[in-house]
C-alpha atoms as a PDB file:
ATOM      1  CA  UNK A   1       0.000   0.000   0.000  1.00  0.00           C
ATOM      2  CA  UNK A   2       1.538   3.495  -0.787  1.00  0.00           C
ATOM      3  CA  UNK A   3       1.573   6.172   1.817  1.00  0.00           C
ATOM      4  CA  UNK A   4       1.835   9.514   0.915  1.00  0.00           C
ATOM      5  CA  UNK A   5       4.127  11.661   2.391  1.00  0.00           C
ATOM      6  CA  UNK A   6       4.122  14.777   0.199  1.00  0.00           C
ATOM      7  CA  UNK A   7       3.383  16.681  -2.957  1.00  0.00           C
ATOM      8  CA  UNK A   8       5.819  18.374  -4.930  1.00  0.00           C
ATOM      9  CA  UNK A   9       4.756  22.159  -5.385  1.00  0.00           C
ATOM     10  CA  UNK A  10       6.583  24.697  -7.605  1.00  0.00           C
ATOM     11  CA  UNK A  11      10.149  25.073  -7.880  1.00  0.00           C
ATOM     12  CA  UNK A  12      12.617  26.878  -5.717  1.00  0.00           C
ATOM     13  CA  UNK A  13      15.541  29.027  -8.211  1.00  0.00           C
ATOM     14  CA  UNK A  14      16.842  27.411 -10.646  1.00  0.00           C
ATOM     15  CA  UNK A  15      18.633  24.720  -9.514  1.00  0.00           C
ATOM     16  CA  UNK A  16      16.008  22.202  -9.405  1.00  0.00           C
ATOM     17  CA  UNK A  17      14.686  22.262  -6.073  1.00  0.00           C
ATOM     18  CA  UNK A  18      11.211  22.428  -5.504  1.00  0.00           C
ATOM     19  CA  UNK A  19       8.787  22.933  -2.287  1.00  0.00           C
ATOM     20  CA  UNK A  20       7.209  20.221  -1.155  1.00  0.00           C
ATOM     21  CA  UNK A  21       3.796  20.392   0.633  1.00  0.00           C
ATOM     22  CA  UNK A  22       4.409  17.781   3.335  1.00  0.00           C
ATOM     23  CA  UNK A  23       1.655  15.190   4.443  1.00  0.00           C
ATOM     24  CA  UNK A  24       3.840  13.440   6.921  1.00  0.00           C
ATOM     25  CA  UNK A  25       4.355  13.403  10.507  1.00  0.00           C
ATOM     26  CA  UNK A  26       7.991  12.229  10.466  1.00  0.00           C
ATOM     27  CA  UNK A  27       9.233  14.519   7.769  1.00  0.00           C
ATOM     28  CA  UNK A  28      12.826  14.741   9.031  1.00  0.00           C
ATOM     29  CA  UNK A  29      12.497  11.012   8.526  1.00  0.00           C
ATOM     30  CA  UNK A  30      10.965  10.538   5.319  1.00  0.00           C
ATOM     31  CA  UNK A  31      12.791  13.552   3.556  1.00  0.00           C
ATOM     32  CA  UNK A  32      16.174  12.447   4.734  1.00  0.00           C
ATOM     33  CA  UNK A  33      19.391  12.497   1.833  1.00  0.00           C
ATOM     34  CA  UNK A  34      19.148   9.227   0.434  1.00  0.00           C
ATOM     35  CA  UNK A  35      15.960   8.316   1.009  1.00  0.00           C
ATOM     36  CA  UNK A  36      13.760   7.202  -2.114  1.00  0.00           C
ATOM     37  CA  UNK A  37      10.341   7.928  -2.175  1.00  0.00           C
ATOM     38  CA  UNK A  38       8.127   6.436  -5.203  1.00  0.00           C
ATOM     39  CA  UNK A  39       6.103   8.651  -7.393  1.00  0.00           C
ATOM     40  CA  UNK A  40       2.342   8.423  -7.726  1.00  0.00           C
ATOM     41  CA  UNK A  41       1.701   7.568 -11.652  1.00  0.00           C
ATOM     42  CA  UNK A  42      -1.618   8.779 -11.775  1.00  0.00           C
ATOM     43  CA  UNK A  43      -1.206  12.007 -10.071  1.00  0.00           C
ATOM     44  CA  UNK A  44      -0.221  14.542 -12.670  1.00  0.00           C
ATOM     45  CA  UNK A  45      -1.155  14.573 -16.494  1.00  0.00           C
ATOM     46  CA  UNK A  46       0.696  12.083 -18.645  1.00  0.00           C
ATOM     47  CA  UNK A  47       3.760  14.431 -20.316  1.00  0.00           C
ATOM     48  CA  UNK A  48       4.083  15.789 -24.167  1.00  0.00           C
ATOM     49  CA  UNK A  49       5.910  13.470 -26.421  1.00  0.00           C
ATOM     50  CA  UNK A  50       9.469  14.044 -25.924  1.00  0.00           C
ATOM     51  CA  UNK A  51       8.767  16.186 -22.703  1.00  0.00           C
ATOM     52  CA  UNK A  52      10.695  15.113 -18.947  1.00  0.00           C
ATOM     53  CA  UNK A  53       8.835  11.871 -17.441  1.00  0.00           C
ATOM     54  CA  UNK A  54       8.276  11.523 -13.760  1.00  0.00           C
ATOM     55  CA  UNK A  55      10.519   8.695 -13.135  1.00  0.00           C
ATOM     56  CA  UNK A  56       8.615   5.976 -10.657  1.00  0.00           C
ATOM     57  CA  UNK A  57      11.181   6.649  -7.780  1.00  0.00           C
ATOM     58  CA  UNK A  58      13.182  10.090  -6.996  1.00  0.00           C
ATOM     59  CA  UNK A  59      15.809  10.041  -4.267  1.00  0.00           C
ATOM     60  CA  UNK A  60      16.426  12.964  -2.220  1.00  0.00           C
ATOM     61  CA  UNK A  61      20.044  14.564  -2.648  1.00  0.00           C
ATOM     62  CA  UNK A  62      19.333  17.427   0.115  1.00  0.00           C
ATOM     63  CA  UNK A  63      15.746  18.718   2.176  1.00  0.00           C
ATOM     64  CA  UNK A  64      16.029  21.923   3.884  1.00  0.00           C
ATOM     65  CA  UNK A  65      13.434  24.508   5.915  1.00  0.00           C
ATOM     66  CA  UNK A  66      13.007  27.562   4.315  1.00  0.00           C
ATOM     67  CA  UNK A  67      10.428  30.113   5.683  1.00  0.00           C
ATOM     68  CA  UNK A  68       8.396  27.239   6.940  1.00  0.00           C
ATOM     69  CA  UNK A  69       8.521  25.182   3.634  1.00  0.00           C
ATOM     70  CA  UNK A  70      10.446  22.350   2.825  1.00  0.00           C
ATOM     71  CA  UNK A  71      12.412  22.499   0.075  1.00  0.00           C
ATOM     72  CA  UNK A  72      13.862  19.323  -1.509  1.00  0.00           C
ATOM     73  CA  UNK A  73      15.897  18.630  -4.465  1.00  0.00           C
ATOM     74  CA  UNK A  74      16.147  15.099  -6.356  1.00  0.00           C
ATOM     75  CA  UNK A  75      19.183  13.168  -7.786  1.00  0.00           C
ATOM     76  CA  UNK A  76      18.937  14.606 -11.563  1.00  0.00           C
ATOM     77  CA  UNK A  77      16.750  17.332 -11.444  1.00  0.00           C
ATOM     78  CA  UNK A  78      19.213  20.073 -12.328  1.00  0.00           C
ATOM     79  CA  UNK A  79      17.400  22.585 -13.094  1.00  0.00           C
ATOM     80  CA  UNK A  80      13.876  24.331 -13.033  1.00  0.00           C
ATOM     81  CA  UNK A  81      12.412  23.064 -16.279  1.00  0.00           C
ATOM     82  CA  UNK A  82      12.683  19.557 -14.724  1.00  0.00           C
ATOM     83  CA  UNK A  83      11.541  20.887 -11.015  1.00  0.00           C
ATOM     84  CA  UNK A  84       8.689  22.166 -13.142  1.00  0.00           C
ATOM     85  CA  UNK A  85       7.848  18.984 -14.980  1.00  0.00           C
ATOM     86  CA  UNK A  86       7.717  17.804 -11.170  1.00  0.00           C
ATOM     87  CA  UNK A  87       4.789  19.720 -10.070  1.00  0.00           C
ATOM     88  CA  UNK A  88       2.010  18.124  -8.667  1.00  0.00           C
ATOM     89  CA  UNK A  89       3.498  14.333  -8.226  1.00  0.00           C
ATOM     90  CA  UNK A  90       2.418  13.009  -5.077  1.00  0.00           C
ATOM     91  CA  UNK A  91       5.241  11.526  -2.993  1.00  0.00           C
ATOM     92  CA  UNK A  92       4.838   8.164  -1.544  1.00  0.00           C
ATOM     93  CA  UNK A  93       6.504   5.502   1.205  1.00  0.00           C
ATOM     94  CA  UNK A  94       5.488   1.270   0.512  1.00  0.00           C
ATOM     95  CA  UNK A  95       3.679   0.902   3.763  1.00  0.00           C
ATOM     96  CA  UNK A  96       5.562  -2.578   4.265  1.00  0.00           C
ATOM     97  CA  UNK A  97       8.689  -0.407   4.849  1.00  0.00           C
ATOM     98  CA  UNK A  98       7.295   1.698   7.902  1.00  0.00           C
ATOM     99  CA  UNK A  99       8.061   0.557  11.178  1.00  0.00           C
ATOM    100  CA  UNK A 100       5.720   0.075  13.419  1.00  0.00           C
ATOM    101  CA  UNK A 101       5.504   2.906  16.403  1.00  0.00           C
ATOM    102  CA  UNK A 102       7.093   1.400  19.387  1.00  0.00           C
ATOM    103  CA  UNK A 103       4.232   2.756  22.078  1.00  0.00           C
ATOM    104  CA  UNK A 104       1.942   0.595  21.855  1.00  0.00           C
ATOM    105  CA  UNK A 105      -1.282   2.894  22.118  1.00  0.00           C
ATOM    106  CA  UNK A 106      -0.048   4.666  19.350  1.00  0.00           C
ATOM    107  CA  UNK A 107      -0.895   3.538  16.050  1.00  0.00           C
ATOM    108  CA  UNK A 108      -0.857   4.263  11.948  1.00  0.00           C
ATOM    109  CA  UNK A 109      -3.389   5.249  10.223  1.00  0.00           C
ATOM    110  CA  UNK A 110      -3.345   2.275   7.830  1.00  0.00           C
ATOM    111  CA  UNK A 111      -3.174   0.008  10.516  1.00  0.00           C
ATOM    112  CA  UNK A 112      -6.614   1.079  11.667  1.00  0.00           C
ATOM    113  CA  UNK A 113      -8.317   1.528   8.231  1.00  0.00           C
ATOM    114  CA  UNK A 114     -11.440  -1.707   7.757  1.00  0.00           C
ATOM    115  CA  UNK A 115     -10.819  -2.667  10.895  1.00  0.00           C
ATOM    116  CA  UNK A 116     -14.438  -4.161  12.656  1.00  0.00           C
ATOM    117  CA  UNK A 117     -15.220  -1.470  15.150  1.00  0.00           C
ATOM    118  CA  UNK A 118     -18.007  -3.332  17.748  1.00  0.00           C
ATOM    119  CA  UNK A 119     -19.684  -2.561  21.034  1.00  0.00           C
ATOM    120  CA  UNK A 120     -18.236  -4.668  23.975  1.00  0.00           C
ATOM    121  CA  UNK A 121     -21.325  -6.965  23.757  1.00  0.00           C
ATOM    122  CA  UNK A 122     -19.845  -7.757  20.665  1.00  0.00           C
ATOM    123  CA  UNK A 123     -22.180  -6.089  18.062  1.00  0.00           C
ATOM    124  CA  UNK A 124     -21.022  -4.828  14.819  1.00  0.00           C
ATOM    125  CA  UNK A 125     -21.214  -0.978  13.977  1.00  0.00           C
ATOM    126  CA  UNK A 126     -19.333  -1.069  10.855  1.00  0.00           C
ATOM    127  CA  UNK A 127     -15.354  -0.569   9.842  1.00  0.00           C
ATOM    128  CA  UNK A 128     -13.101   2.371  10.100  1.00  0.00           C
ATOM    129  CA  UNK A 129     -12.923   3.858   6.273  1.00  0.00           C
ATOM    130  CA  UNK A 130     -10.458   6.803   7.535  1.00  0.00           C
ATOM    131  CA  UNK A 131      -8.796   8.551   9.806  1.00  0.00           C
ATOM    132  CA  UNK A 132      -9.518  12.471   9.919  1.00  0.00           C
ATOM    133  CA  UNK A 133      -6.690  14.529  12.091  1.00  0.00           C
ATOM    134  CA  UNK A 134      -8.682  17.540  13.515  1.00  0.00           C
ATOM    135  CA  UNK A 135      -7.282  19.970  16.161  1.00  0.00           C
ATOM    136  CA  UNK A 136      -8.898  18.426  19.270  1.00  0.00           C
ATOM    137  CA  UNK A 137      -8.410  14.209  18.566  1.00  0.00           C
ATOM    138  CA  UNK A 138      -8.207  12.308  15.798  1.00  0.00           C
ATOM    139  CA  UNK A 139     -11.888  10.910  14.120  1.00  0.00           C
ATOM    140  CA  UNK A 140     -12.353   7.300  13.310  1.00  0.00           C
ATOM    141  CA  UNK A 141     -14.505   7.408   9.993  1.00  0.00           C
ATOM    142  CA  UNK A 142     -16.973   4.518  10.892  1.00  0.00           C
ATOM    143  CA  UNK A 143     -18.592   2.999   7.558  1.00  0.00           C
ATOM    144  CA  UNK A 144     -22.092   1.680   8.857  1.00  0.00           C
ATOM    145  CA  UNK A 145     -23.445  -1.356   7.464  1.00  0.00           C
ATOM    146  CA  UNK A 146     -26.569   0.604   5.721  1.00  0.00           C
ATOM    147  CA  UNK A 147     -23.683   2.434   3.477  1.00  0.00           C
ATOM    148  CA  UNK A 148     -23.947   5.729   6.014  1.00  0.00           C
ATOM    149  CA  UNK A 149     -20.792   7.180   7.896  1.00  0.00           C
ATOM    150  CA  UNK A 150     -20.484   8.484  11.626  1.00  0.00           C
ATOM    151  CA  UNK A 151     -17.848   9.828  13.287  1.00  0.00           C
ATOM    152  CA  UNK A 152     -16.020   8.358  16.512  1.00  0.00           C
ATOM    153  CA  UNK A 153     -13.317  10.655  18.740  1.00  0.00           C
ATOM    154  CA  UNK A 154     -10.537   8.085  18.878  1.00  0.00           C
ATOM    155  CA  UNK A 155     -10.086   8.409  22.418  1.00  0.00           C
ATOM    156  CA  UNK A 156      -9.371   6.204  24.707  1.00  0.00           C
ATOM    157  CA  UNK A 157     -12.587   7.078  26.909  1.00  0.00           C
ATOM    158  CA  UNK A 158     -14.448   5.439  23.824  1.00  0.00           C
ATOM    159  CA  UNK A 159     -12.306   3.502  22.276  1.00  0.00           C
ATOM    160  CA  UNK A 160     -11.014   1.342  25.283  1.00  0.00           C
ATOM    161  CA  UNK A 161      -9.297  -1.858  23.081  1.00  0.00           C
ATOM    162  CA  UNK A 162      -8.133  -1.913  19.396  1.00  0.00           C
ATOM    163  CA  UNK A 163      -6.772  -5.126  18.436  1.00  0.00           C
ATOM    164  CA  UNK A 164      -5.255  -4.523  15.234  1.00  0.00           C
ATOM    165  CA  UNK A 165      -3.996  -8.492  14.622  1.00  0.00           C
ATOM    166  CA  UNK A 166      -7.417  -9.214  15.657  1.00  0.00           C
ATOM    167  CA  UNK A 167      -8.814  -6.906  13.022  1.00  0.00           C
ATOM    168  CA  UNK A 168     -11.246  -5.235  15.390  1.00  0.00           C
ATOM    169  CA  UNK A 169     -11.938  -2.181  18.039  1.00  0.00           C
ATOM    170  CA  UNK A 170     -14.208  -1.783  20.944  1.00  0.00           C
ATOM    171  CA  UNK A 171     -15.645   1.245  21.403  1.00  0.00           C
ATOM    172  CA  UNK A 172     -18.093   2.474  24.054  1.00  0.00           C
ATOM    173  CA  UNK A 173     -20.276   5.023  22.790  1.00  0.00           C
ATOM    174  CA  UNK A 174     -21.938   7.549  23.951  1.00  0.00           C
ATOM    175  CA  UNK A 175     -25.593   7.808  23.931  1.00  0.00           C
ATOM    176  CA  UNK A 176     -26.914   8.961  20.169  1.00  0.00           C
ATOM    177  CA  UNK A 177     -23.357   9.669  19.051  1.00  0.00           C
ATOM    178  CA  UNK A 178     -24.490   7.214  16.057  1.00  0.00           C
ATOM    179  CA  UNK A 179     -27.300   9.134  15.288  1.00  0.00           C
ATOM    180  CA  UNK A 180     -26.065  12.479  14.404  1.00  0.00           C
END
């Protein structure tokens, strides 16, 4: 499964870097020298004949902060045509090669995503579809069975057990949290 980790915005001078909108919460990790991220095919519109293609895998020669942005450039991008031709490809990690968090009440979001999410008494509500990362908590995305979603604070005042080898979470719900 491919993460993403980024999106490659416009380029930075003319020596091929380019800012990168970042959709990772280890960026220092994931935008390290060396490091090879894989490209998202389908993200940007297929090139001109004879134009630069997006190769499937770019591998970062430097990443630096700059006024809040990260700005990265590739092995063989050399210049800003080819930071150009980069716009818009979305930057992505296999999820096979992400560790697993070492805390055990911490977990990744594709870890959690169709799990079974059931009351304690063992009745089904649905499956997790996503994850949404608001300000206050993060929101489990609960697909119901009748095709509708609901959202669950994923907290662990309602979400007491998640058993990820097990494929399933308990959560205790509050009264008509299901029916807004």
């Amino acid at each position: 499964m491919l993460l993403i980790v980024g999106r490659i915005g416009r380029p930075h001078g003319i020596r091929g870097e380019v800012t990168v909108e970042v959709r990772t919460d280890e960026p220092e990790a994931r935008f390290a020298p060396g490091s090879v991220l894989v490209t998202d095919p389908g993200a940007v519109a297929p090139p001109a004949p004879g134009a630069y293609r997006v190769p499937e895998k770019l591998t970062i020669e430097s990443a630096r902060w700059h006024q809040g942005r990260l700005l990265v450039a590739f092995e063989g991008v050399l210049g800003r045509d080819v930071a150009e031709a980069l716009r818009g490809t979305l930057l992505g990690v296999d999820s096979a090669d992400v560790a697993p968090p070492a805390d055990p009440e911490e977990f990744l979001d594709h870890h959690l995503v169709g799990l079974a999410v059931v009351t304690p008494a063992g009745e089904r509500l649905g499956e997790v579809a996503r994850i949404d990362h608001a300000p206050a908590s993060d929101l489990l995305v609960l697909r119901r069975p009748d095709g509708r979603t609901a959202l669950i604070p994923f907290v662990k005042a309602i979400v007491p057990e998640v058993d990820v080898p097990g494929g399933r979470m308990v959560v205790e719900l509050p009264g008509g949290l299901l029916d807004l």
